[in-house]
Protein backbone atom coordinates (compact mmCIF):
# COMPACT_ATOMS: atom_id res chain seq x y z
CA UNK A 1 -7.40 17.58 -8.24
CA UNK A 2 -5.25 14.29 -7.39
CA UNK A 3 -6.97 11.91 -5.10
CA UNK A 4 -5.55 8.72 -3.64
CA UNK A 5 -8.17 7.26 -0.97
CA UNK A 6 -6.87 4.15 0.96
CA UNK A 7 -9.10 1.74 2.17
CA UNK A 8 -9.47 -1.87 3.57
CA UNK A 9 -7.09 -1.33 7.19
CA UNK A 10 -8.88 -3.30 9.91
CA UNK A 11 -7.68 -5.36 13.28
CA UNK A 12 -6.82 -8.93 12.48
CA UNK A 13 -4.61 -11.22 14.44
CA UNK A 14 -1.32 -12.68 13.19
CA UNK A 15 -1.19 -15.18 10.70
CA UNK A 16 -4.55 -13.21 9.20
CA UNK A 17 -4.59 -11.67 6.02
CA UNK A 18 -6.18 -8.32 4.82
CA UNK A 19 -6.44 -6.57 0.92
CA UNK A 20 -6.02 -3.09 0.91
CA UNK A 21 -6.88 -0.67 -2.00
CA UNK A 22 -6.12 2.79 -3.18
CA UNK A 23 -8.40 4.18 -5.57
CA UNK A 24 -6.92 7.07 -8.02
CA UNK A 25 -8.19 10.24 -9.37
CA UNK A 26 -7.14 13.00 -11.04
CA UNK A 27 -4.25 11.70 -12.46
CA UNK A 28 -3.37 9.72 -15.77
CA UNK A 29 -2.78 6.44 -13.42
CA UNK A 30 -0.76 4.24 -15.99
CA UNK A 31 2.07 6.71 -16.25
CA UNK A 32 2.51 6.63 -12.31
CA UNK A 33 4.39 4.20 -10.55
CA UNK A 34 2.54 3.40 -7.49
CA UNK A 35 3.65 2.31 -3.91
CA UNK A 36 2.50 1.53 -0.66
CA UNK A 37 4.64 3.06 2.53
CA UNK A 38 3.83 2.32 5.85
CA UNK A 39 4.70 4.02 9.20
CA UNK A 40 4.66 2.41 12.73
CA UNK A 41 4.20 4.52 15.67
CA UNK A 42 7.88 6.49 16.80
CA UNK A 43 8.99 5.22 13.21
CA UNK A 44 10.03 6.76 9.85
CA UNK A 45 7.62 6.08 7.19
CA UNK A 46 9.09 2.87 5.32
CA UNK A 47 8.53 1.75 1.74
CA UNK A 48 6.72 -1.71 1.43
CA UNK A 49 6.41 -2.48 -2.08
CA UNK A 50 6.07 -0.84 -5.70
CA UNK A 51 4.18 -1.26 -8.83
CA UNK A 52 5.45 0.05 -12.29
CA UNK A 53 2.61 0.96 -15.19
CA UNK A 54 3.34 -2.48 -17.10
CA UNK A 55 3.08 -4.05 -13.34
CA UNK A 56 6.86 -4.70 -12.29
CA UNK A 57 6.67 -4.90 -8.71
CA UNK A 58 9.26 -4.57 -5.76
CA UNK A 59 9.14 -5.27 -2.14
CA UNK A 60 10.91 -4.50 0.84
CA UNK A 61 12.54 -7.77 2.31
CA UNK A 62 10.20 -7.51 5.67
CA UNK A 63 7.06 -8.43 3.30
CA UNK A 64 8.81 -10.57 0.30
CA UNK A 65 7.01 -14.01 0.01
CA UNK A 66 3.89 -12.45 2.07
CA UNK A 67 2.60 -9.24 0.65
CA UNK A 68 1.75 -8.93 -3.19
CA UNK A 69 0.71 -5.52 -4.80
CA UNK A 70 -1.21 -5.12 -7.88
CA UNK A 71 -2.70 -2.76 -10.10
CA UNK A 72 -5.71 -2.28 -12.02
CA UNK A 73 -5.20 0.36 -14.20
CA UNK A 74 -8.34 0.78 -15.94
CA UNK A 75 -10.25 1.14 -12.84
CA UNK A 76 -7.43 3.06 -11.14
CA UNK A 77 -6.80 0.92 -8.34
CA UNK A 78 -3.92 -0.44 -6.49
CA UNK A 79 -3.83 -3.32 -4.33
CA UNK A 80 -1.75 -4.68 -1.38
CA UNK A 81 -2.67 -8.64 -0.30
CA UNK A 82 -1.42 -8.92 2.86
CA UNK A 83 -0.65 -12.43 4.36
CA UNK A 84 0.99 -14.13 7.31
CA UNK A 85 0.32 -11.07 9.12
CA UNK A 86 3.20 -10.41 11.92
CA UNK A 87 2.29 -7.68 15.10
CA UNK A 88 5.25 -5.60 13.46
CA UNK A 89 3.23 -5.04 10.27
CA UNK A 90 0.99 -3.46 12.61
CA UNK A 91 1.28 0.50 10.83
CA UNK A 92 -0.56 3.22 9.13
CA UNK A 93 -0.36 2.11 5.50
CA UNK A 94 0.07 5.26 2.73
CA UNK A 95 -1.00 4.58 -1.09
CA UNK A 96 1.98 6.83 -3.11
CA UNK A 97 1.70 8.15 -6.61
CA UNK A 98 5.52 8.57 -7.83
CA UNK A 99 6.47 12.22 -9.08
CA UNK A 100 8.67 14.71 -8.78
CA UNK A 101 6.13 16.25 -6.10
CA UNK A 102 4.49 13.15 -4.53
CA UNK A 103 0.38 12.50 -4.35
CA UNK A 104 -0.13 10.45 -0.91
CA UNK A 105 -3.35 9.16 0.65
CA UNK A 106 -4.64 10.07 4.16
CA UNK A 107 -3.48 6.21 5.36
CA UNK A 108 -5.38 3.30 6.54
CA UNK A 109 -4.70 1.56 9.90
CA UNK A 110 -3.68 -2.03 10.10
CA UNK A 111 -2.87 -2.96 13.20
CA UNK A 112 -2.09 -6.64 13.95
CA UNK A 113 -3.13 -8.00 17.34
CA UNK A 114 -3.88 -11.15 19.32
């Protein structure tokens, strides 16, 4: 059974920085690419950034230069370090295991708040 679990969503104001992490089971995690989508209230779910096996990484151009994912693949873990916070990054944040059928996580909530 696949399992991606998100954790590490919190409240922090802007400028702040939060990690989150998805932690991966049931799947042979170095063949996947990985992701991490968010979705604001009233809004599509976007993509923020992906992570290949070997660890080439993309990003969409709302979080270049202040988000940075990473991957631990023998632990089955990927990471999203979150800085420079803005109140539009406020979002439910989905870990994403690329297939033909997609494995998601139930989300975390970052919301970003003075």
């Amino acid at each position: 059974q696949v399992q991606l679990v998100e954790s590490g969503g919190d409240l922090v104001q802007p400028g702040g920085s939060l990690r989150l992490s998805c932690a991966a089971s049931g799947i042979n995690f170095p063949w996947y690419t990985m992701a991490w989508y968010r979705q604001a209230p009233g809004k599509q779910r976007e993509l923020v950034a992906t992570i290949t096996g070997s660890s080439g990484t993309n990003y969409a151009d709302s979080v270049k230069g202040r988000f940075t994912i990473s991957r631990d693949n023998a632990k089955k873990m990927v990471y999203l370090q979150m800085n420079s916070l803005k109140l539009e990054d406020t979002a439910v944040y989905y870990c994403e295991a690329e297939s033909p059928v997609p494995y998601w996580g139930q989300g975390t909530q970052v919301t970003v708040s003075s």
